[in-house]
Protein backbone atom coordinates (compact mmCIF):
# COMPACT_ATOMS: atom_id res chain seq x y z
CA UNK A 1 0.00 0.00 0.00
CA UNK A 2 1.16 3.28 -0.91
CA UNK A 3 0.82 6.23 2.06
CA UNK A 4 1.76 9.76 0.25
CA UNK A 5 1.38 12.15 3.42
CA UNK A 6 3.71 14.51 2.11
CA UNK A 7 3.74 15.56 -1.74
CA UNK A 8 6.95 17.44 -2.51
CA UNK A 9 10.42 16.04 -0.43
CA UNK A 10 12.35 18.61 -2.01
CA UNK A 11 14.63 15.46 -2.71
CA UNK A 12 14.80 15.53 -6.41
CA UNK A 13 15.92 19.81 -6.53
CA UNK A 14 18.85 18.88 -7.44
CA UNK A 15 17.38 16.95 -10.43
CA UNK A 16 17.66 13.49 -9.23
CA UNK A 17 15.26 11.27 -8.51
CA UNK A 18 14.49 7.83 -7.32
CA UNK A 19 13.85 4.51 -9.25
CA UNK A 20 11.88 2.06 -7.63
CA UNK A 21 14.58 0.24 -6.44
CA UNK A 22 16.08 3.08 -4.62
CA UNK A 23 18.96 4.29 -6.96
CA UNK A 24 19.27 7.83 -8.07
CA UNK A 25 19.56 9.06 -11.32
CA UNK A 26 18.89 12.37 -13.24
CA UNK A 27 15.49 12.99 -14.12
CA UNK A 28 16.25 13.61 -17.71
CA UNK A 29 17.51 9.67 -17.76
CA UNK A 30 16.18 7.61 -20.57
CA UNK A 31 14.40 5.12 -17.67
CA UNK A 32 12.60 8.22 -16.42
CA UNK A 33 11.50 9.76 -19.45
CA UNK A 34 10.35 6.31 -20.56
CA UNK A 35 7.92 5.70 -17.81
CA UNK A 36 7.05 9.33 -17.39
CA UNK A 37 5.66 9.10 -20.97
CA UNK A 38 3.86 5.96 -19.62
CA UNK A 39 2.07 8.37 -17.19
CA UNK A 40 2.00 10.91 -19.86
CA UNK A 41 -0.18 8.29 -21.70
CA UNK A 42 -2.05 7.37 -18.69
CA UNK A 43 -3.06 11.11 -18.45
CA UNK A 44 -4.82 10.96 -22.22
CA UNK A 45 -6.38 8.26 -21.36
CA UNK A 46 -7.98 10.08 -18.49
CA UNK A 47 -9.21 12.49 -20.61
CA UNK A 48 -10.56 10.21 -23.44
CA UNK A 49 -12.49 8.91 -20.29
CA UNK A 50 -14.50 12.39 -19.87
CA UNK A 51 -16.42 11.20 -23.93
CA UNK A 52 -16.71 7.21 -22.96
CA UNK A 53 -19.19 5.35 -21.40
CA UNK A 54 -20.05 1.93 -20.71
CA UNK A 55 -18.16 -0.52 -22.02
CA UNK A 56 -15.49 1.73 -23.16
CA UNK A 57 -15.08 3.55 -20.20
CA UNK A 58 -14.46 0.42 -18.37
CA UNK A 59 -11.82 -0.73 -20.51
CA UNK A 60 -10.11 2.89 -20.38
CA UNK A 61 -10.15 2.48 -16.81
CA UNK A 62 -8.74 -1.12 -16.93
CA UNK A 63 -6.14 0.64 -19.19
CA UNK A 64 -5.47 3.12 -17.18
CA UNK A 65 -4.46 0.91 -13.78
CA UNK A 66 -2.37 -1.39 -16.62
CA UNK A 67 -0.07 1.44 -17.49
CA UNK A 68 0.55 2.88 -13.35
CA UNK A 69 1.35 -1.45 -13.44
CA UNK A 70 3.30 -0.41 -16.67
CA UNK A 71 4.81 3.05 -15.01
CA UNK A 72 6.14 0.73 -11.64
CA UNK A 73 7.73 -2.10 -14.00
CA UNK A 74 10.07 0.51 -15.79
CA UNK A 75 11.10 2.45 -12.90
CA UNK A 76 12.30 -0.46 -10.86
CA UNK A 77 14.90 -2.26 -13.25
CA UNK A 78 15.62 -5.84 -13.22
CA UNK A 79 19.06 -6.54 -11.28
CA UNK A 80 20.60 -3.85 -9.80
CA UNK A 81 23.35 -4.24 -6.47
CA UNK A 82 21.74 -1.65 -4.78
CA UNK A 83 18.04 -2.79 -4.42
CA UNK A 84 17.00 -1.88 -1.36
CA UNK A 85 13.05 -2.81 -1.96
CA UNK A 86 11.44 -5.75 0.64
CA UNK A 87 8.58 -6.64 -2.15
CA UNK A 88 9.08 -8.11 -5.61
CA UNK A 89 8.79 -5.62 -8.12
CA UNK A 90 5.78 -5.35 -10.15
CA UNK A 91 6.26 -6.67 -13.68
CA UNK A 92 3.41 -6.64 -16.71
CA UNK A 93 2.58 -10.26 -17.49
CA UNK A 94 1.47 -12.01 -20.59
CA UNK A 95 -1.92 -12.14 -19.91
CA UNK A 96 -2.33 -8.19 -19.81
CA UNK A 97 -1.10 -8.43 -23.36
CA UNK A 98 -3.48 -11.22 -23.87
CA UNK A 99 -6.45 -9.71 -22.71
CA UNK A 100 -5.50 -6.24 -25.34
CA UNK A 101 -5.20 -8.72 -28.23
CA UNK A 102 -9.03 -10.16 -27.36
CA UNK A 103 -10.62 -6.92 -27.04
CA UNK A 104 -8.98 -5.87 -30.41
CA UNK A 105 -10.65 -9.02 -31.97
CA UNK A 106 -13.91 -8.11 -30.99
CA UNK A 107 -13.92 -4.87 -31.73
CA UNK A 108 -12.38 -5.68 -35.14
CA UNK A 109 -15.60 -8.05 -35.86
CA UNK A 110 -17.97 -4.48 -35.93
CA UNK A 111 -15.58 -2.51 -38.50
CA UNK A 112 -15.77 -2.91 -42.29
CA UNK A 113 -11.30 -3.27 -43.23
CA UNK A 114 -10.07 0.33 -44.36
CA UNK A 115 -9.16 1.27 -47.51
CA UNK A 116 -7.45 4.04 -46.70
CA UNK A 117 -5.78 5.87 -44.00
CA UNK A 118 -7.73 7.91 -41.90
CA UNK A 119 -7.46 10.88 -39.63
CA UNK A 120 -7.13 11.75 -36.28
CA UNK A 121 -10.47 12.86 -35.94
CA UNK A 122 -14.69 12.27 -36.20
CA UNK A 123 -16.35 12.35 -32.38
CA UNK A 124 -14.31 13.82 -29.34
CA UNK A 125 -13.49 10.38 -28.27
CA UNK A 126 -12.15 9.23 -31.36
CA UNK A 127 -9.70 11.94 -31.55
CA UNK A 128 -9.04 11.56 -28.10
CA UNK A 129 -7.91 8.27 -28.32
CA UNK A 130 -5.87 9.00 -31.48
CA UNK A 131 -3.96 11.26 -29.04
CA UNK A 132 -3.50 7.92 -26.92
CA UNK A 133 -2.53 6.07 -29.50
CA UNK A 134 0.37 8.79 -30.46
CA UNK A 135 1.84 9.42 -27.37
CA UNK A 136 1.53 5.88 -26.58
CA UNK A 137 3.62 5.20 -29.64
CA UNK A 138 6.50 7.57 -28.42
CA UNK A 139 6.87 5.67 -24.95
CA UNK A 140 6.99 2.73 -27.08
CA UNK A 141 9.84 3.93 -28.80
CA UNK A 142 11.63 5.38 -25.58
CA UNK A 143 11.12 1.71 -23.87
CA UNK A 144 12.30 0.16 -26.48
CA UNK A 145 15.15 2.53 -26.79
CA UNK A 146 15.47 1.58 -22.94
CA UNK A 147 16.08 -1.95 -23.44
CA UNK A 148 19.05 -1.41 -25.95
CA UNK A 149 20.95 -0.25 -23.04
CA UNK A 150 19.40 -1.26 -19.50
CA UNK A 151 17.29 -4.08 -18.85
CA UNK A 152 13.70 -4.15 -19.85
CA UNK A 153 10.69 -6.57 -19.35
CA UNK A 154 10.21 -7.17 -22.89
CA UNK A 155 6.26 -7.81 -21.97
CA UNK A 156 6.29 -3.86 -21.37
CA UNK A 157 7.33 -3.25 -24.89
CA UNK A 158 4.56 -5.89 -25.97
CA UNK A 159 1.66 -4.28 -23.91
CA UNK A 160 2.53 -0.44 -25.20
CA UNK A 161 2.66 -2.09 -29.10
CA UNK A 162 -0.57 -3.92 -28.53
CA UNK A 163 -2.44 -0.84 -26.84
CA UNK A 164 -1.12 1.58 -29.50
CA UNK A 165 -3.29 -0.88 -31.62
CA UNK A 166 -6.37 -1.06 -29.01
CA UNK A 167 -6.49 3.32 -29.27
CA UNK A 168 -6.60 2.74 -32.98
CA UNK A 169 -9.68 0.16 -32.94
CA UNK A 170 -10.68 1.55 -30.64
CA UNK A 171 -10.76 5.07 -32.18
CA UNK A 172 -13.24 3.47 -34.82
CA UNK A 173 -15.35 2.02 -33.17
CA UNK A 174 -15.68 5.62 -31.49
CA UNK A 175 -16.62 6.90 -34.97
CA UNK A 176 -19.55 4.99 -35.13
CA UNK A 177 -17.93 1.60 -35.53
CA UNK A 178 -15.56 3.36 -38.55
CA UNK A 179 -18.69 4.58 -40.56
CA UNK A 180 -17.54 8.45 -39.43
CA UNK A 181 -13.92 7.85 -39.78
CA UNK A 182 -12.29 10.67 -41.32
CA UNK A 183 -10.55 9.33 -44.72
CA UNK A 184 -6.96 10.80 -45.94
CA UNK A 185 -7.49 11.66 -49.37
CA UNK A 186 -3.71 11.99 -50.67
CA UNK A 187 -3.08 15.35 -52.06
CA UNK A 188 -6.02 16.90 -51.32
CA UNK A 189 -5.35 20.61 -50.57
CA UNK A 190 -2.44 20.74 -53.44
């Protein structure tokens, strides 16, 4: 259980800050400004939240407890000498990436295939969760850029590639299951 009874600890003015296994490094470290664009995500996905209901409101909200899972896996790194934590660390598990690939499915079984790219755009929650699905793209590519150098779950990278996906279907279906998608038409404005 977490207890925050004090906000700021004035510990990270000198721009430090602390992984989840109790190391220090400097905020602008690849680590941190992989999993802070985890909670970056996280906070879209809040506000795609304010347009859903229902169904897809509940699966926001399932996403949104995956990636604070998500944001505690990448900021407490596999081995490290100094690991001062009494708890295992929290890892994402294959079944979180499952459970993204079967919603995908059955949201895929209400859209007609596309036939051409389309925009970010249509009802507030579709473009909402096109904004998800870009910013979830760029902590994919800082987690994977991670792993090249530091150790990485590699069922993080899987869950942020498969989710990037779910924003996209699930963007669709938010356009009237794809019928109000907003089509690219290649050189339009030339």
């Amino acid at each position: 259980m977490v207890v925050l009874s004090k906000i700021y600890t004035k510990t990270g003015d000198a721009g430090e800050t602390a992984l989840g296994n109790g190391v220090r490094v400097a905020k602008h470290s690849l680590r941190v400004s992989a999993y802070g664009t985890v909670d970056e995500t996280n906070a879209t996905v809040g506000l795609a939240r304010q347009h859903a209901s229902g169904e897809m409101d509940a699966a926001l909200k399932r996403i949104s407890n995956d990636l604070f899972d998500l944001g505690a896996d990448l900021c407490t790194p596999d081995r490290h000498l100094d690991d001062t934590r009494d708890y295992p660390a929290l890892r994402m598990i294959e079944p979180q990436v499952l459970r993204l690939e079967a919603e995908i499915d059955a949201m895929n079984t209400k859209l007609t295939p596309l036939r051409s790219f389309i925009l970010p755009g249509g009802s507030a929650l579709a473009a909402q969760l096109h904004l998800c699905r870009t910013v979830c793209r760029r902590a994919e590519r800082l987690v994977v850029e991670t792993a090249t150098m530091e150790d990485v779950n590699p069922e993080a990278v899987r869950y942020l590639n498969r989710l990037s996906d779910w924003f996209f279907v699930a963007g669709r279906i938010a356009n009237n299951d794809g019928k109000d998608d907003v089509l690219w038409v290649p050189g339009l404005t030339r």
